[in-house]
C-alpha atoms as a PDB file:
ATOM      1  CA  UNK A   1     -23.986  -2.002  20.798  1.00  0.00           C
ATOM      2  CA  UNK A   2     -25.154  -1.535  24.101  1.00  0.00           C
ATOM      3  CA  UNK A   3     -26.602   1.739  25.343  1.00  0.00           C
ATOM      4  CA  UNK A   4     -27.129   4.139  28.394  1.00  0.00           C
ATOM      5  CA  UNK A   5     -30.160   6.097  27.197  1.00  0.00           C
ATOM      6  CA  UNK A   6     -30.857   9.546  29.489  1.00  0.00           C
ATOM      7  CA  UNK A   7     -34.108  11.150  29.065  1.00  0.00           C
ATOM      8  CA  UNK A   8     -33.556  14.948  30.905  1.00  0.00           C
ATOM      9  CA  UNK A   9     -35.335  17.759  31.961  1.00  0.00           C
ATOM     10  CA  UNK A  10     -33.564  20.969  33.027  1.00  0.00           C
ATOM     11  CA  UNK A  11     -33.819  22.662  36.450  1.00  0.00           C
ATOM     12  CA  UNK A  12     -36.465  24.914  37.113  1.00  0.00           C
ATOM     13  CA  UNK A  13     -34.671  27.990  37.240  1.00  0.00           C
ATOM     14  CA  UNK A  14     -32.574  27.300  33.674  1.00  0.00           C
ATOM     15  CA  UNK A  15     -33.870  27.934  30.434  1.00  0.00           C
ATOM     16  CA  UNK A  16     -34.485  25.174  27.672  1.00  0.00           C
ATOM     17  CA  UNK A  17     -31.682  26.839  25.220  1.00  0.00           C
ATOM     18  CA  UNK A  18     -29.527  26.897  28.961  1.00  0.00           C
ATOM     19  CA  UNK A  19     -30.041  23.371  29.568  1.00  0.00           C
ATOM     20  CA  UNK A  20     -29.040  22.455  26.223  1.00  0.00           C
ATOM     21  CA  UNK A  21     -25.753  24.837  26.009  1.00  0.00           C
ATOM     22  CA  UNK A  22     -25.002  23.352  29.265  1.00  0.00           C
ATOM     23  CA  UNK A  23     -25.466  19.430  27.995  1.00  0.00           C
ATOM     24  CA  UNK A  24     -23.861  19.946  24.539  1.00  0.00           C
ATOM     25  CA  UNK A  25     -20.732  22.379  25.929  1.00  0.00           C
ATOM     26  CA  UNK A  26     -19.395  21.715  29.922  1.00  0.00           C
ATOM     27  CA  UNK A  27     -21.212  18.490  30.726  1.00  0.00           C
ATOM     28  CA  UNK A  28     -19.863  16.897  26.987  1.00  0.00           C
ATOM     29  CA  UNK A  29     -16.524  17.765  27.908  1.00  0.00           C
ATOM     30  CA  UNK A  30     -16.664  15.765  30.805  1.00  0.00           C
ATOM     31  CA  UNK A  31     -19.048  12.850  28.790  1.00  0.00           C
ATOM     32  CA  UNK A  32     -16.613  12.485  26.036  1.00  0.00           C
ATOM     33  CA  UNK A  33     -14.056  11.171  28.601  1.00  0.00           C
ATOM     34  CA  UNK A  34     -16.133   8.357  29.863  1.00  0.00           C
ATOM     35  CA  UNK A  35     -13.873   5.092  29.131  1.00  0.00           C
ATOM     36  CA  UNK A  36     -15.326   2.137  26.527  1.00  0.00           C
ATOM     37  CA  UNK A  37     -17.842   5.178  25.114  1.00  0.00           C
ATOM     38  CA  UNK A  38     -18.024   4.358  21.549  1.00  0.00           C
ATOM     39  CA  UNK A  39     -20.785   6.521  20.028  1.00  0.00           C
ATOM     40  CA  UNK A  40     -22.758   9.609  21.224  1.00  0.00           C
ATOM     41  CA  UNK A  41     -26.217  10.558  20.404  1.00  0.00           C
ATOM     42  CA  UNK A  42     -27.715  13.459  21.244  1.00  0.00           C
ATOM     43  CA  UNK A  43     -31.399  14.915  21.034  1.00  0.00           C
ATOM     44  CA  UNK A  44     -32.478  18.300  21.425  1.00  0.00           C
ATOM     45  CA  UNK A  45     -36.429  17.272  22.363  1.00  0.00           C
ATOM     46  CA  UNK A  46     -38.398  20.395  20.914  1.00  0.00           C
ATOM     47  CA  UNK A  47     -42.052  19.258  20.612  1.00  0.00           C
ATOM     48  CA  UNK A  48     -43.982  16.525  22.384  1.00  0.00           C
ATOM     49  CA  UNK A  49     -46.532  14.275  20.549  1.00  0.00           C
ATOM     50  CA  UNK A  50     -49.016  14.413  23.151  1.00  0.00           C
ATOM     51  CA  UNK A  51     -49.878  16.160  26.261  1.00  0.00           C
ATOM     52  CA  UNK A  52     -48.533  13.482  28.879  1.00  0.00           C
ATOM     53  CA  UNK A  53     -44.659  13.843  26.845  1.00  0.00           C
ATOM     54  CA  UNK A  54     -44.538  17.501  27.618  1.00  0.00           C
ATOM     55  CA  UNK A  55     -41.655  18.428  30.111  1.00  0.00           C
ATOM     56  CA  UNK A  56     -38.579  16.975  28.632  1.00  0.00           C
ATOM     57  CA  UNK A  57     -35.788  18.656  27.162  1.00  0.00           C
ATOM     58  CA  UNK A  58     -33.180  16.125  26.017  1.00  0.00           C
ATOM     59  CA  UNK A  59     -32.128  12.433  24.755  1.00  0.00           C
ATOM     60  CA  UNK A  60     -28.561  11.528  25.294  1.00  0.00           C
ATOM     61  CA  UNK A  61     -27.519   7.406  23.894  1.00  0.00           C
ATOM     62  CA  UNK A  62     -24.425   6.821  24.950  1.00  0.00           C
ATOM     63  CA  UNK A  63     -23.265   3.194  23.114  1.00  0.00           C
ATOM     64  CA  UNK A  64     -20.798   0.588  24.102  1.00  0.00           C
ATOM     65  CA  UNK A  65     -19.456  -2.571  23.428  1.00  0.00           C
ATOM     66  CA  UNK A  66     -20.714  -4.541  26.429  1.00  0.00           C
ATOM     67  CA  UNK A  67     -23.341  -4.215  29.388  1.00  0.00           C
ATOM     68  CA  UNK A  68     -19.670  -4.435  31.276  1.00  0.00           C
ATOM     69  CA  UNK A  69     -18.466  -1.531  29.618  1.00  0.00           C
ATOM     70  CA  UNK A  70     -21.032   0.339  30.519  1.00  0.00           C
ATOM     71  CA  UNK A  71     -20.560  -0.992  34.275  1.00  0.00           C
ATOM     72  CA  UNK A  72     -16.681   0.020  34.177  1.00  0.00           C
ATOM     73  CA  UNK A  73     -17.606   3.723  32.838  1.00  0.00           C
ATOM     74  CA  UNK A  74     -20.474   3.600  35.266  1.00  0.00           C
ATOM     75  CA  UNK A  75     -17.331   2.868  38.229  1.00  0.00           C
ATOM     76  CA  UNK A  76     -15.438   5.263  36.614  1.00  0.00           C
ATOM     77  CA  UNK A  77     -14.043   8.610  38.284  1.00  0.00           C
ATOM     78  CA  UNK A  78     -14.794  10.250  35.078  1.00  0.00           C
ATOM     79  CA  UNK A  79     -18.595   9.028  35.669  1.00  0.00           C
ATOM     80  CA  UNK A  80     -18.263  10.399  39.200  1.00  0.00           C
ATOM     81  CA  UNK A  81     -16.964  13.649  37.994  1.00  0.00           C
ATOM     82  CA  UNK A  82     -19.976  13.647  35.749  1.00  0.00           C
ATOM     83  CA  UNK A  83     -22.332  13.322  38.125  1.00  0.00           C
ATOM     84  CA  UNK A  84     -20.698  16.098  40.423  1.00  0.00           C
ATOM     85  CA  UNK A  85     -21.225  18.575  37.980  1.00  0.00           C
ATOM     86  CA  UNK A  86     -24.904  17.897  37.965  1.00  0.00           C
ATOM     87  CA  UNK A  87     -24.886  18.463  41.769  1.00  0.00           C
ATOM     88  CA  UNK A  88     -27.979  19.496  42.654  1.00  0.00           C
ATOM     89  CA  UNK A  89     -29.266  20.793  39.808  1.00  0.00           C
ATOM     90  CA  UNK A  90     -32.987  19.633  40.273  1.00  0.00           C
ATOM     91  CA  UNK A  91     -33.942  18.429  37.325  1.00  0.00           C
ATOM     92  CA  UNK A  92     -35.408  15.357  36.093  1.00  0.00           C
ATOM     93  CA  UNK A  93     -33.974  12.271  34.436  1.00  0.00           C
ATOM     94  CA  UNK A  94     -34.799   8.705  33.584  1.00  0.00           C
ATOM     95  CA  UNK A  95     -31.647   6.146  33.001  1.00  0.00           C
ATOM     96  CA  UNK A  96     -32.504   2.833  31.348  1.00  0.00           C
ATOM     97  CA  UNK A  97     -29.491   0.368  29.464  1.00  0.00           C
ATOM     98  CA  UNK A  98     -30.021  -2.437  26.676  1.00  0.00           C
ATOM     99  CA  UNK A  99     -28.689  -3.901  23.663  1.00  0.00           C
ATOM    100  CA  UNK A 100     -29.154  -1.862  20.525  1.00  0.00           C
ATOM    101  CA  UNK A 101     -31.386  -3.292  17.455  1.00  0.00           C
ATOM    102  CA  UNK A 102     -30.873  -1.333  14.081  1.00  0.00           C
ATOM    103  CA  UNK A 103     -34.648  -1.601  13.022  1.00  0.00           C
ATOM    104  CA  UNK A 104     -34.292   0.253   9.542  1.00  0.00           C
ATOM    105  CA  UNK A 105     -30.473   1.198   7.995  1.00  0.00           C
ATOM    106  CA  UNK A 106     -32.875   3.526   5.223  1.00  0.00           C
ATOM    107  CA  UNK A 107     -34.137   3.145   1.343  1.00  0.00           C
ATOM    108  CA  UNK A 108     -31.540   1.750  -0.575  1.00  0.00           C
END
């Protein structure tokens, strides 16, 4: 699997619970369309370990087959309609890709 991993923080003016109605409801719509997307994760980030972590309110991993696939959904008008919707919202986010290790599956 390779991933698109999106580390968000809302706008100043929206709430946390906004933020996340907003990424779960009328931004997924528009996610779930991206082509080659084979598996969603999402986080709802509601404490930070330590004080330099504070500030973010959501994980999104978006998997794929291929660094390609990612490219082609990354060309994609549905990616571009995706990103429209954001706008200008004035928020922060960090965007990093990379193949996906399972470290632990759990206790057998």
């Amino acid at each position: 699997m390779y991933n698109l991993v999106l580390l968000a923080a809302r706008p100043p003016e929206w709430t946390h619970e906004q933020f996340i109605e907003w990424w779960r409801g009328d931004h997924a719509e528009l996610t779930y369309r991206l082509p080659g997307l084979r598996s969603w994760r999402h986080t709802e980030i509601d404490a930070a370990l330590e004080p330099r972590s504070e500030g973010w309110d959501g994980i999104s991993v978006l998997g794929f087959d291929s660094p390609e696939d990612v490219k082609k959904a990354l060309a994609s008008r549905e990616w571009a309609d995706a990103v429209a919707q954001v706008g200008d919202m004035k928020g922060r986010r960090i965007a990093v890709m990379g193949h996906e290790a399972e470290m632990f599956g759990g206790v057998q």
